[in-house]
Protein backbone atom coordinates (compact mmCIF):
# COMPACT_ATOMS: atom_id res chain seq x y z
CA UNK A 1 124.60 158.18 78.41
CA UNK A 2 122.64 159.28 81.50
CA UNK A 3 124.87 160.97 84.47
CA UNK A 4 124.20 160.62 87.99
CA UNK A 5 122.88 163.32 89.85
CA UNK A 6 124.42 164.63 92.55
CA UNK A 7 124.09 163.14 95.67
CA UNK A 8 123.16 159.86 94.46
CA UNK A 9 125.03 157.28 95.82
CA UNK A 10 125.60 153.80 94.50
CA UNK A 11 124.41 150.83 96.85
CA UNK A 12 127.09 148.36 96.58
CA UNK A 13 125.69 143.95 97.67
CA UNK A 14 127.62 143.12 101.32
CA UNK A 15 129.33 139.92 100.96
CA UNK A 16 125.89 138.95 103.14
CA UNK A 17 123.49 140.20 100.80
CA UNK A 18 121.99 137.73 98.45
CA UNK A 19 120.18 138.02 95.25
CA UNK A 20 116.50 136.76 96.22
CA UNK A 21 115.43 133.64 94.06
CA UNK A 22 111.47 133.93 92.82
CA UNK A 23 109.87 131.15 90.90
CA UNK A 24 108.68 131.97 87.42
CA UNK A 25 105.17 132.02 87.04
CA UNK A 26 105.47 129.27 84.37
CA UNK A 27 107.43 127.07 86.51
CA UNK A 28 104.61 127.62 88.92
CA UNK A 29 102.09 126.46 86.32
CA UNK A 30 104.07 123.64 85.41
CA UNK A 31 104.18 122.29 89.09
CA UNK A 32 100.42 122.55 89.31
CA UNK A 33 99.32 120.50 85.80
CA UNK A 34 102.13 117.77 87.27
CA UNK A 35 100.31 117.74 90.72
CA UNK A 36 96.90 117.71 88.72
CA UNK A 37 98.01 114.90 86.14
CA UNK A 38 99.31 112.22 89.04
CA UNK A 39 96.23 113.65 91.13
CA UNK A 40 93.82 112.14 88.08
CA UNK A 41 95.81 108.77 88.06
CA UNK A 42 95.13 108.92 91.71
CA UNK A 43 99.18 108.51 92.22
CA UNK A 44 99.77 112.28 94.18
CA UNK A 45 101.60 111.64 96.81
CA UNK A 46 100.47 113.10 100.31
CA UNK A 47 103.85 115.29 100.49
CA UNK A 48 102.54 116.78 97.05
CA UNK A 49 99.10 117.62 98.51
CA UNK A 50 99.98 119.24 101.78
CA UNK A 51 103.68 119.81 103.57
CA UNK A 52 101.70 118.87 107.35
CA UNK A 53 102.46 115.08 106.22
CA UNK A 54 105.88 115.46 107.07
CA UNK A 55 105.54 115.24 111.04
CA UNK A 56 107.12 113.71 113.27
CA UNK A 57 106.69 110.15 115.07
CA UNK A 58 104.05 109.91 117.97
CA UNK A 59 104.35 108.71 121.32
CA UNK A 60 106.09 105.22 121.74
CA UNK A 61 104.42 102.00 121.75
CA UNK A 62 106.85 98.79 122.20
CA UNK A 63 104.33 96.46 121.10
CA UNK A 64 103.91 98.03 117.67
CA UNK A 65 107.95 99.11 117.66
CA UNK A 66 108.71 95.45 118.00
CA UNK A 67 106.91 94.74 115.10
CA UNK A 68 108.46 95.24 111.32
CA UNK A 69 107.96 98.13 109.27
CA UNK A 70 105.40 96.55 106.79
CA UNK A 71 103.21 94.87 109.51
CA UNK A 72 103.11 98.45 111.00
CA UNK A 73 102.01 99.66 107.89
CA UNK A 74 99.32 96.77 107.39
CA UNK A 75 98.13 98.03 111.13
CA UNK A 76 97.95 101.85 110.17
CA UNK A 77 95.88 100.67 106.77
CA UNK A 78 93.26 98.82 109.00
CA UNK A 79 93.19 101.19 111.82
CA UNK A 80 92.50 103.94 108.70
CA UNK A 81 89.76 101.15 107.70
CA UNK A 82 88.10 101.04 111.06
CA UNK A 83 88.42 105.09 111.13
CA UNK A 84 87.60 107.47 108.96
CA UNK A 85 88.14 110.06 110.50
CA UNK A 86 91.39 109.36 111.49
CA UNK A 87 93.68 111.53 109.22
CA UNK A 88 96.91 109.82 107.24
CA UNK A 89 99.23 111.52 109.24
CA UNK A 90 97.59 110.44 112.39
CA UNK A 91 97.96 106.74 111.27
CA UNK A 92 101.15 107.03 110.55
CA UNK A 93 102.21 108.22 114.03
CA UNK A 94 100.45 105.80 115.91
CA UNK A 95 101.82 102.84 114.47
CA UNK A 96 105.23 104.71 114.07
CA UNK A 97 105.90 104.99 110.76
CA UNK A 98 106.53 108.54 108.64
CA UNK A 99 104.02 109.13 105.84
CA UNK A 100 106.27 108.87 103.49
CA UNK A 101 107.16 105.30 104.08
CA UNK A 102 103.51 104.23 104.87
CA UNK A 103 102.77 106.14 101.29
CA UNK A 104 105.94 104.00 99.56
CA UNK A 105 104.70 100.41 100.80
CA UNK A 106 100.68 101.21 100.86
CA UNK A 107 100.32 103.29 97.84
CA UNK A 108 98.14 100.83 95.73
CA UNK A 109 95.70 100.97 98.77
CA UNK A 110 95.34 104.32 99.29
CA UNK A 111 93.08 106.73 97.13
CA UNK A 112 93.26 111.08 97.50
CA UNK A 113 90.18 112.53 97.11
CA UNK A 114 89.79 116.35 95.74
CA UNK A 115 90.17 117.77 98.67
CA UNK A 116 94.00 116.49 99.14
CA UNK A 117 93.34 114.11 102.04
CA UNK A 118 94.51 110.24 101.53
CA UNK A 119 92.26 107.57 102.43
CA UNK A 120 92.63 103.60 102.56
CA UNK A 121 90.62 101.89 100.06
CA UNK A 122 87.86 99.13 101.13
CA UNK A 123 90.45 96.31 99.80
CA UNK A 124 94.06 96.05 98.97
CA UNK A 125 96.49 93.51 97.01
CA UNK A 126 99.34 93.85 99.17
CA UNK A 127 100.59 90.76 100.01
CA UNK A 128 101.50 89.32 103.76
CA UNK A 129 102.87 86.62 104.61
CA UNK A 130 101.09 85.27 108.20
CA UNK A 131 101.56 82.25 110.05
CA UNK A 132 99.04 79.87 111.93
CA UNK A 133 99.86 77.32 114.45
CA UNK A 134 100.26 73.67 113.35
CA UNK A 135 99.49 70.61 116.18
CA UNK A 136 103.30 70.25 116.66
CA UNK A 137 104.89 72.88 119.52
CA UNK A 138 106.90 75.43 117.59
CA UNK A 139 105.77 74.33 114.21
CA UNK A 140 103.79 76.91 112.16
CA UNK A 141 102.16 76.83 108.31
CA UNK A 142 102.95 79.83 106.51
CA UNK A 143 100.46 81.41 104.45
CA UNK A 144 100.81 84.33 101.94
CA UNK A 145 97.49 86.61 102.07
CA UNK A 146 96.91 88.52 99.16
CA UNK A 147 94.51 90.62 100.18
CA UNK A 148 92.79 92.99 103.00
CA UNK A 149 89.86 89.98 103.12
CA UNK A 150 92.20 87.43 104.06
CA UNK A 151 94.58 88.94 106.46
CA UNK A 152 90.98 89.77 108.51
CA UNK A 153 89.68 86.16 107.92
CA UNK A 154 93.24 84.86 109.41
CA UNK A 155 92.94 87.45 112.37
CA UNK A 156 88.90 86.62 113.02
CA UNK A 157 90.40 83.06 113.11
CA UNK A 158 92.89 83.46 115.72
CA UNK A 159 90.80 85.51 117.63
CA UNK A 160 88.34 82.95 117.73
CA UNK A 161 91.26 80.24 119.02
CA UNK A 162 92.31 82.37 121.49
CA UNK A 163 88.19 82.63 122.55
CA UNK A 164 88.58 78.57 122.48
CA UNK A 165 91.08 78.84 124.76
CA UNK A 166 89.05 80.46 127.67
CA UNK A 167 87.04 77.66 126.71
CA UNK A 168 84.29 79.96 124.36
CA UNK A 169 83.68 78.17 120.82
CA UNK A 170 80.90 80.21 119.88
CA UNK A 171 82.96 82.57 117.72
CA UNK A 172 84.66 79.78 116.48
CA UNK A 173 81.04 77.68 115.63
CA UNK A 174 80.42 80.60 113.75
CA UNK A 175 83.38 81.09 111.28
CA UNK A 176 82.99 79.72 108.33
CA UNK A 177 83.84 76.17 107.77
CA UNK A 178 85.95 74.95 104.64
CA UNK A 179 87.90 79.02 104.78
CA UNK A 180 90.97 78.15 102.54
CA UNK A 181 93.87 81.03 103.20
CA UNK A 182 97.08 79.90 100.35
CA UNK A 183 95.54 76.51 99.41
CA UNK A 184 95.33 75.88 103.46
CA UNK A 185 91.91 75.20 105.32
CA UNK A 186 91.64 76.89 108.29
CA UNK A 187 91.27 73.83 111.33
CA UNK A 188 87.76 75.49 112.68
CA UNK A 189 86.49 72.11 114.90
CA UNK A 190 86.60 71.81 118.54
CA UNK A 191 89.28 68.84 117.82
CA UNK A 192 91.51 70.64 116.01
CA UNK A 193 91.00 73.60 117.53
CA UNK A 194 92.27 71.63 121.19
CA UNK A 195 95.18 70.04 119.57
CA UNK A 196 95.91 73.34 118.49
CA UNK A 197 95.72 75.02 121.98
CA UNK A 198 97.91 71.97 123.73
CA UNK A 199 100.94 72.79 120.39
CA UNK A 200 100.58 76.71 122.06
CA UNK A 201 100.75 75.62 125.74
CA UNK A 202 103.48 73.11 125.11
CA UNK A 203 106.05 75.86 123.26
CA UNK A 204 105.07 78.83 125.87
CA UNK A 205 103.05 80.59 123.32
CA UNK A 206 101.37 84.02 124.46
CA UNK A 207 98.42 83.75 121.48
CA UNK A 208 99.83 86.89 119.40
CA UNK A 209 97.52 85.77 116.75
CA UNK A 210 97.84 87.46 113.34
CA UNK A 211 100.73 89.86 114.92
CA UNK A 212 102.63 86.88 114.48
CA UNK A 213 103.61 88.03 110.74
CA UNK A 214 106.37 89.44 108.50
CA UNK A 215 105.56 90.89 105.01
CA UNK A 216 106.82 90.64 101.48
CA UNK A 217 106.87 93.26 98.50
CA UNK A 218 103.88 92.85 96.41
């Protein structure tokens, strides 16, 4: 048995002084081929692609805090839509939502590409359920969209109602006739489109158009 020299002293751990934890290179590897697998299946999550997703919320809008969590996450897919170049973290602050829950409620419509960054696919299945105005005050038919192409149908529509209003029917003229959203037509005359306007007026209506939503889980 080997003696110590002299002079050597023995370094004693403080109560402070902890052992420092290292992760084994196969532990390491194993991470990696999970990332890789769900990457493949296009289900990696953005939190496994790059820590910067978990930020903070941005600056606060009302109009979009009013709203519930799953129409803000049907705004920051379209606004990623309009965008691309708008990053998924950037979405996610601007309609006030963290990436992780836009990620949990949008993740069949969002693709990673190799690089790591998420984008929104063309069209979705999520489904929304939306409401349009009926010719009694207060009254409204509620339609479940099941897709990106009908929640934009239903907001072209009421934009082109709330054009009617301001007494403009050319965007209306030009949607197309016989549009069936849920089994229901979409009124697109200048008849229906009046008695339409007068239900708004009468109940005090400010014309939120497809903002007047709520969602449900697909």
């Amino acid at each position: 048995m080997a003696r110590k020299g002299i002079g050597q002293v023995t370094r004693r751990k403080g109560p402070g002084q902890r052992k420092k934890k290292s992760r084994s290179s196969s532990s390491v590897r194993a991470h990696r081929s999970r990332v890789n697998a769900r990457s493949r299946k296009g289900r990696v999550t953005p939190q496994d692609v790059n820590p910067r997703f978990q930020t903070s919320l941005g600056p606060i809008d009302p109009l979009k805090l009013s709203r519930g969590t799953r129409d803000r996450v049907i705004g920051a897919l379209g606004e990623l839509r309009l965008n691309p170049k708008l990053s998924f973290s950037e979405a996610a602050k601007r309609w006030h939502v963290t990436t992780r829950t836009l990620h949990r409620h949008a993740e069949s419509a969002l693709r990673t590409d190799n690089s790591g960054r998420v984008h929104a696919r063309p069209n979705d299945r999520v489904q929304v359920v939306m409401q349009i105005p009926t010719t009694r005050p207060g009254e409204y038919q509620t339609l479940v969209t099941r897709s990106s192409k009908e929640r934009r149908q239903i907001g072209e529509w009421w934009a082109a109602i709330n054009d009617a209003k301001a007494g403009k029917f050319a965007r209306l003229n030009a949607f197309p006739k016989n549009t069936f959203i849920d089994g229901t037509r979409l009124p697109t005359g200048r008849f229906e489109a009046q008695r339409l306007l007068e239900a708004l007026e009468s109940e005090g209506s400010k014309f939120a158009g497809p903002y007047r939503v709520r969602a449900v889980q697909s």
